[in-house]
N, C-alpha and C. Protein backbone atom coordinates (compact mmCIF):
# COMPACT_ATOMS: atom_id res chain seq x y z
N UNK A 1 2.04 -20.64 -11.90
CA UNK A 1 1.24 -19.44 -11.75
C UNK A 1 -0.09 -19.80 -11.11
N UNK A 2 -0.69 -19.07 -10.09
CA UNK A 2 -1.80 -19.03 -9.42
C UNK A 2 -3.34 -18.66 -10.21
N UNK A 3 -4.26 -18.99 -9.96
CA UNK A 3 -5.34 -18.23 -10.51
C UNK A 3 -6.32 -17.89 -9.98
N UNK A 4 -6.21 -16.81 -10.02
CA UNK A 4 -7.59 -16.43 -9.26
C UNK A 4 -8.72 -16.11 -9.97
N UNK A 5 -9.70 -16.36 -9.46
CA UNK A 5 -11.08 -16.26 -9.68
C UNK A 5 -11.78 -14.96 -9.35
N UNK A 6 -12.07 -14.49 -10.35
CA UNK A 6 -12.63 -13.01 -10.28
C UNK A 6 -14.46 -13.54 -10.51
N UNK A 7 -15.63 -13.32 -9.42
CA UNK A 7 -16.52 -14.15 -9.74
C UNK A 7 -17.38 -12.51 -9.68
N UNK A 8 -18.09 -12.16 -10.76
CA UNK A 8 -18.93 -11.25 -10.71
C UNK A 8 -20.24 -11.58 -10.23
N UNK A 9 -20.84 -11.28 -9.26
CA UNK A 9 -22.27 -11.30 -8.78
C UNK A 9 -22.50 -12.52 -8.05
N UNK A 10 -21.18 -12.86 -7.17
CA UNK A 10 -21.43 -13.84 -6.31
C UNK A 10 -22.58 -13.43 -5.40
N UNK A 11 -22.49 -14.51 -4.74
CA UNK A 11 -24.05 -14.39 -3.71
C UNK A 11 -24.01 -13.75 -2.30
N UNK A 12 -22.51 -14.54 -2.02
CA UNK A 12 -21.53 -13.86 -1.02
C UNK A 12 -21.06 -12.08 -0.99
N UNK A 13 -21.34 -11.45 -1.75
CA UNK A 13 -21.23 -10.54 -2.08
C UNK A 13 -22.31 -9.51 -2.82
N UNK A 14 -22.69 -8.86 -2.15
CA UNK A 14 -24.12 -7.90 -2.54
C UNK A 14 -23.79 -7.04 -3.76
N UNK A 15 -24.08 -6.58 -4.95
CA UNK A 15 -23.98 -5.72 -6.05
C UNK A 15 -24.22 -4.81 -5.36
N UNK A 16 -22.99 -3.48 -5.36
CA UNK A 16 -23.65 -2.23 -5.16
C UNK A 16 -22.76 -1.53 -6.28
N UNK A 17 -23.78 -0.29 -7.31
CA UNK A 17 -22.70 0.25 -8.16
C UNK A 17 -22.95 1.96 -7.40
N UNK A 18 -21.91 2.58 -7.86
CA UNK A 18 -21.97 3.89 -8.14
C UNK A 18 -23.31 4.39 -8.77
N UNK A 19 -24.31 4.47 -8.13
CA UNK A 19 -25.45 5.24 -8.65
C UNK A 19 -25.32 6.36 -9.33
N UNK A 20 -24.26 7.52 -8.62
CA UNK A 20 -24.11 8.54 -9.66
C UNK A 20 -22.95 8.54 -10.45
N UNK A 21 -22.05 7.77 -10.68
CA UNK A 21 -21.30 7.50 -11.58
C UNK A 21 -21.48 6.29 -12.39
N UNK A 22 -21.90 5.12 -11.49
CA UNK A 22 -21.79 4.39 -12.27
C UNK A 22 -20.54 3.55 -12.76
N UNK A 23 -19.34 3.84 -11.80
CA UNK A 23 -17.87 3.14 -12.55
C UNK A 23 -17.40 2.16 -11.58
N UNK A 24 -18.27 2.18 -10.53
CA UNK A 24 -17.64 1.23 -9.40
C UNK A 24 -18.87 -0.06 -9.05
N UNK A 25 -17.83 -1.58 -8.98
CA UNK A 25 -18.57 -2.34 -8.54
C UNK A 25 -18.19 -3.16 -7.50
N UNK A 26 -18.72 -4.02 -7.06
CA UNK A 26 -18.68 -4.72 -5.76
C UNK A 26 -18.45 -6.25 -6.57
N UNK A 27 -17.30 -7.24 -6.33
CA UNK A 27 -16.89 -8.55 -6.90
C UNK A 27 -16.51 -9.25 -5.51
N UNK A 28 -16.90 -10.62 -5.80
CA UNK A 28 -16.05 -11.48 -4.61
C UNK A 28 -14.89 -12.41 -5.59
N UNK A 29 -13.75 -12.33 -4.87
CA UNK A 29 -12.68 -13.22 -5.09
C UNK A 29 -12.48 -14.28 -4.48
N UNK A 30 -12.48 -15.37 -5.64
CA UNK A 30 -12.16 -16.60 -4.78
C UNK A 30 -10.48 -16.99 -5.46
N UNK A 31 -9.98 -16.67 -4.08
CA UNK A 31 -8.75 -17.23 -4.76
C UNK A 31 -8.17 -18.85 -4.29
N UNK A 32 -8.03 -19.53 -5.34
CA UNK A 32 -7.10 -20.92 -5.41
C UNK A 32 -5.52 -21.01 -5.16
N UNK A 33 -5.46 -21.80 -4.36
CA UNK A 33 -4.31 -21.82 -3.68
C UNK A 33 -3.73 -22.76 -5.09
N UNK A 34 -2.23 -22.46 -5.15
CA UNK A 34 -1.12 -23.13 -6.56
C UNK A 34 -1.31 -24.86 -6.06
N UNK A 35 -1.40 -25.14 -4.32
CA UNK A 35 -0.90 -26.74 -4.33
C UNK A 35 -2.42 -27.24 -4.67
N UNK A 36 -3.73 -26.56 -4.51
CA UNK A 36 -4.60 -27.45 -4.35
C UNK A 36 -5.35 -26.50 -4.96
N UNK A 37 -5.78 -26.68 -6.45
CA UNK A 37 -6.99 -25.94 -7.04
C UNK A 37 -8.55 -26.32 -6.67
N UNK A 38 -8.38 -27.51 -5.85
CA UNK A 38 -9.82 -27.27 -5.80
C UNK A 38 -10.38 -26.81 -4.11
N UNK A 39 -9.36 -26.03 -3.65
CA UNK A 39 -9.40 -25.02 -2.76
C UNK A 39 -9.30 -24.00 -2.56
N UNK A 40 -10.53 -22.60 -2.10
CA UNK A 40 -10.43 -21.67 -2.05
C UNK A 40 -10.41 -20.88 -1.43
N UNK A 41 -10.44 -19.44 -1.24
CA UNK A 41 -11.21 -18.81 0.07
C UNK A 41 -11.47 -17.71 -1.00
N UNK A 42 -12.64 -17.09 -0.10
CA UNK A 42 -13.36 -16.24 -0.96
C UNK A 42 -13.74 -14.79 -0.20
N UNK A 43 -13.99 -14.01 -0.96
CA UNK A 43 -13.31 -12.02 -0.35
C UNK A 43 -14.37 -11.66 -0.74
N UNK A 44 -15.01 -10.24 -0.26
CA UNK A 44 -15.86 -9.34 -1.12
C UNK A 44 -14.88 -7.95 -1.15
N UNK A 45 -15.12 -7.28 -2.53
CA UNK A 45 -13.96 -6.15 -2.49
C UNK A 45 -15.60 -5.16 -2.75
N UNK A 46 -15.85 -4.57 -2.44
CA UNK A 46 -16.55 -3.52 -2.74
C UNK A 46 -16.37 -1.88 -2.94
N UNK A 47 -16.89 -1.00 -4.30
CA UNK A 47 -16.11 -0.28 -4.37
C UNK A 47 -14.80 -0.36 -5.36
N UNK A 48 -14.96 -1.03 -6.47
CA UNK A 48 -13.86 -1.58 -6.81
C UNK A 48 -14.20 -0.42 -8.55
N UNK A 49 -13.20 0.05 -8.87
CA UNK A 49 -13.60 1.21 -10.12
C UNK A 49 -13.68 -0.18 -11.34
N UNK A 50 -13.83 0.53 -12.46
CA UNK A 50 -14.81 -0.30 -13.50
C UNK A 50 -13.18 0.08 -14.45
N UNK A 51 -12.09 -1.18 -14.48
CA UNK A 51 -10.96 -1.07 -15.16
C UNK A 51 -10.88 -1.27 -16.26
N UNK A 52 -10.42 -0.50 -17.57
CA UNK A 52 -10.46 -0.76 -18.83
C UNK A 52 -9.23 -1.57 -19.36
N UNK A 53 -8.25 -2.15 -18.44
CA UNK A 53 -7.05 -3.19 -18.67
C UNK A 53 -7.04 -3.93 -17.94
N UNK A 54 -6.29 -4.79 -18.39
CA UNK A 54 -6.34 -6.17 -17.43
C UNK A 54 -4.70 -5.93 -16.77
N UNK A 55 -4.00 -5.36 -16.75
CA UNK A 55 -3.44 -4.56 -16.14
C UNK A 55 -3.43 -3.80 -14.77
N UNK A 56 -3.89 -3.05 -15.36
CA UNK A 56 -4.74 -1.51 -14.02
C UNK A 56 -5.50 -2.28 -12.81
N UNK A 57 -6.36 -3.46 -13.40
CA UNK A 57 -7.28 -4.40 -12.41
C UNK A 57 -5.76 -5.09 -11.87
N UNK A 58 -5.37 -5.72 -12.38
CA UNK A 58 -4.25 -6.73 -11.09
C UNK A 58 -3.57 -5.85 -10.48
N UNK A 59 -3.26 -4.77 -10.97
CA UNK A 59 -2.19 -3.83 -9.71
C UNK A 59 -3.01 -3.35 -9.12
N UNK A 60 -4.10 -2.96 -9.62
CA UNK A 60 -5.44 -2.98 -8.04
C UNK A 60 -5.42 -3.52 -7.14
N UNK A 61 -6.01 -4.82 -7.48
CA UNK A 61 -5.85 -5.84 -6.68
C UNK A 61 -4.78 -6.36 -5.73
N UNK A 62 -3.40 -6.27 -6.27
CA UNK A 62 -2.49 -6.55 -5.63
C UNK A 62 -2.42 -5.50 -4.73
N UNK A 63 -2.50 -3.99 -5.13
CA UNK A 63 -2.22 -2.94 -4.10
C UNK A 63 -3.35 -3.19 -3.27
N UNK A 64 -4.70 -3.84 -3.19
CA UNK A 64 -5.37 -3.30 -2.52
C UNK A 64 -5.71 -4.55 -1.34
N UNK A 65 -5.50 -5.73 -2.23
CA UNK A 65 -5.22 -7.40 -1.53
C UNK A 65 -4.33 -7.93 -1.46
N UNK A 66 -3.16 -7.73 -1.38
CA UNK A 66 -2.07 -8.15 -1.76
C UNK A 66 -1.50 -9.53 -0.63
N UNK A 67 -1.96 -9.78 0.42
CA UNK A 67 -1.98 -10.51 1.37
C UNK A 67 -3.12 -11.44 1.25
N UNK A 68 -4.53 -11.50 0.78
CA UNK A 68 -5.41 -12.50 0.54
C UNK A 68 -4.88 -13.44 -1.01
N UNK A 69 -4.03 -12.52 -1.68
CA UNK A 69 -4.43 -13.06 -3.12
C UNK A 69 -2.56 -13.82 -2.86
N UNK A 70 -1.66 -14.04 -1.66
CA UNK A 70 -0.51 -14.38 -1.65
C UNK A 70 -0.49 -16.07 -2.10
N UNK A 71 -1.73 -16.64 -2.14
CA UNK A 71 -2.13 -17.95 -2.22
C UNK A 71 -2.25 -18.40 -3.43
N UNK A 72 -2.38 -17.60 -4.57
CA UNK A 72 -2.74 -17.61 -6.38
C UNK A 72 -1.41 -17.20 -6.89
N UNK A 73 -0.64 -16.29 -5.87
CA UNK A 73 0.94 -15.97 -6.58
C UNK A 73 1.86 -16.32 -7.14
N UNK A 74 2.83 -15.98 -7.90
CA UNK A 74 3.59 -16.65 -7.75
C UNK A 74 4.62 -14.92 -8.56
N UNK A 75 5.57 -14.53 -7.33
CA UNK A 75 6.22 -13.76 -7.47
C UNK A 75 4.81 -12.13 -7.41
N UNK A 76 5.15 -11.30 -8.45
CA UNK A 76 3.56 -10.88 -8.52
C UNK A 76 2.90 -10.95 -9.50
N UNK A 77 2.54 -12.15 -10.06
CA UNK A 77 2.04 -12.43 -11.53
C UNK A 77 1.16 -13.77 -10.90
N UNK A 78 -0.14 -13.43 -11.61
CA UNK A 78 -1.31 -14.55 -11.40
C UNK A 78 -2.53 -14.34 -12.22
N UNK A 79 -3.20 -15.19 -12.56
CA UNK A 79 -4.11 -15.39 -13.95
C UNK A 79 -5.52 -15.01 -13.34
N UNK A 80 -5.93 -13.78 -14.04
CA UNK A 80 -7.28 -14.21 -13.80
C UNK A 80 -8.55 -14.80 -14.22
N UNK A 81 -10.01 -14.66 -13.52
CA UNK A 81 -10.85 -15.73 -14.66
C UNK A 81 -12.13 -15.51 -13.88
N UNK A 82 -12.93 -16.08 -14.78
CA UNK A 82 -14.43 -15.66 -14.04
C UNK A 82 -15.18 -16.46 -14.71
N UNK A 83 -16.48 -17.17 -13.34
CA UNK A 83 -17.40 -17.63 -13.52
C UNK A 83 -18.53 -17.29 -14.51
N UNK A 84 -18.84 -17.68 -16.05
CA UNK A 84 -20.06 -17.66 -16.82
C UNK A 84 -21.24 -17.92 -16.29
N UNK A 85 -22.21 -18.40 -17.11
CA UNK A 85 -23.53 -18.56 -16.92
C UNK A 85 -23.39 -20.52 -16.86
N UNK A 86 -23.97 -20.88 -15.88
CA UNK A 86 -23.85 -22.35 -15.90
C UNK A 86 -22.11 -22.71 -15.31
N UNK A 87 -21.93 -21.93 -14.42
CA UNK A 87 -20.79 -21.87 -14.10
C UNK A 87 -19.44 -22.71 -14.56
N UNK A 88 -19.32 -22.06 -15.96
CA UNK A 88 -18.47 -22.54 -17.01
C UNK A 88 -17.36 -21.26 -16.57
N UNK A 89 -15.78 -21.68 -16.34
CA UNK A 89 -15.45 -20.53 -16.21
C UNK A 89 -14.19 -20.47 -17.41
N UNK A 90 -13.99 -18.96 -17.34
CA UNK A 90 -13.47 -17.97 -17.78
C UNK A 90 -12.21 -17.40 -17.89
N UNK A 91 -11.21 -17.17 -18.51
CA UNK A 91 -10.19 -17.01 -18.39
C UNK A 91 -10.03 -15.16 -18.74
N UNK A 92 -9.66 -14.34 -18.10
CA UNK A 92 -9.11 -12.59 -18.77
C UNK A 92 -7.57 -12.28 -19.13
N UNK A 93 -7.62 -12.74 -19.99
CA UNK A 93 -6.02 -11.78 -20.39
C UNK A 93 -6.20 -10.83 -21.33
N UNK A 94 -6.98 -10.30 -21.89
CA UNK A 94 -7.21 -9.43 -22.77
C UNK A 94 -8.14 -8.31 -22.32
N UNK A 95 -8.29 -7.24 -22.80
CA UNK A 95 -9.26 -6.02 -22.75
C UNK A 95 -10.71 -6.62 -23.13
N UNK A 96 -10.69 -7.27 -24.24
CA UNK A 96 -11.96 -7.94 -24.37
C UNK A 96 -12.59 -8.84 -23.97
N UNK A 97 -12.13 -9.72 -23.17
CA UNK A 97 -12.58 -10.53 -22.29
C UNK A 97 -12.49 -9.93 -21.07
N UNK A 98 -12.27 -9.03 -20.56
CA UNK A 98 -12.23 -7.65 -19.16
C UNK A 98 -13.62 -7.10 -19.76
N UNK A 99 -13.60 -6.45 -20.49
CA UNK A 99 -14.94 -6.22 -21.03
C UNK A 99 -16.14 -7.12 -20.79
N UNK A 100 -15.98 -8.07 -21.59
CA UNK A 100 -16.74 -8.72 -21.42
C UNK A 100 -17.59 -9.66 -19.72
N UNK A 101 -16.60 -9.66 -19.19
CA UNK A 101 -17.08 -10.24 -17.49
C UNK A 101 -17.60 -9.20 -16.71
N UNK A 102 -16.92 -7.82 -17.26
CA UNK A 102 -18.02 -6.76 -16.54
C UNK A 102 -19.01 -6.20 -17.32
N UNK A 103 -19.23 -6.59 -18.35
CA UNK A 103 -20.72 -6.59 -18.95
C UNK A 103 -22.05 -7.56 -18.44
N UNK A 104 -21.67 -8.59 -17.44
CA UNK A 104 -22.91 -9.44 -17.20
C UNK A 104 -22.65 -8.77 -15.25
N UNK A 105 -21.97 -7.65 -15.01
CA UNK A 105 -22.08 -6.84 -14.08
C UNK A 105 -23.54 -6.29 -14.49
């Protein structure tokens, strides 16, 4: 299985939210290729709605990248994860850890 890197508030990527809603944010993806993890390439998705499953976010993603993220795949199932503070990273398989990486949004 592939993993991709869901990095909130990369540098490469400007924060813009929904001012009047408020539910949409701007993330860059770095996705790792399965033969060589310590290789990436990296995306800005902007516009991206504020997902309450970790679910709803990968079939996003896949519907909406489905050709950048072919490199983290494997069939259509791939892990995601995100850069902390001190760039310790992160693993999401749960609602609460989804929560939690878009809380330091």
């Amino acid at each position: 299985m592939g993993r991709l890197e869901l990095i909130l508030g990369f540098w490469g990527c400007r924060h813009e939210m929904d001012m009047e809603a408020g539910n949409t944010i701007s993330i860059a993806l770095c996705v790792l290729t399965k033969s060589n993890k310590n290789r990436y390439d990296s995306y800005c998705l902007k516009v991206v709605p504020r997902f309450e499953t970790v679910k709803g976010l990968k079939e996003y993603l896949v519907q909406r990248s489905g050709e950048e993220l072919k490199p983290a795949m494997t069939g259509e199932d791939f892990t995601l994860g995100y850069f902390g503070e001190g760039n310790k990273k992160f693993t999401i398989k749960s609602e609460l850890q989804l929560a939690e990486a878009l809380s330091l949004v």
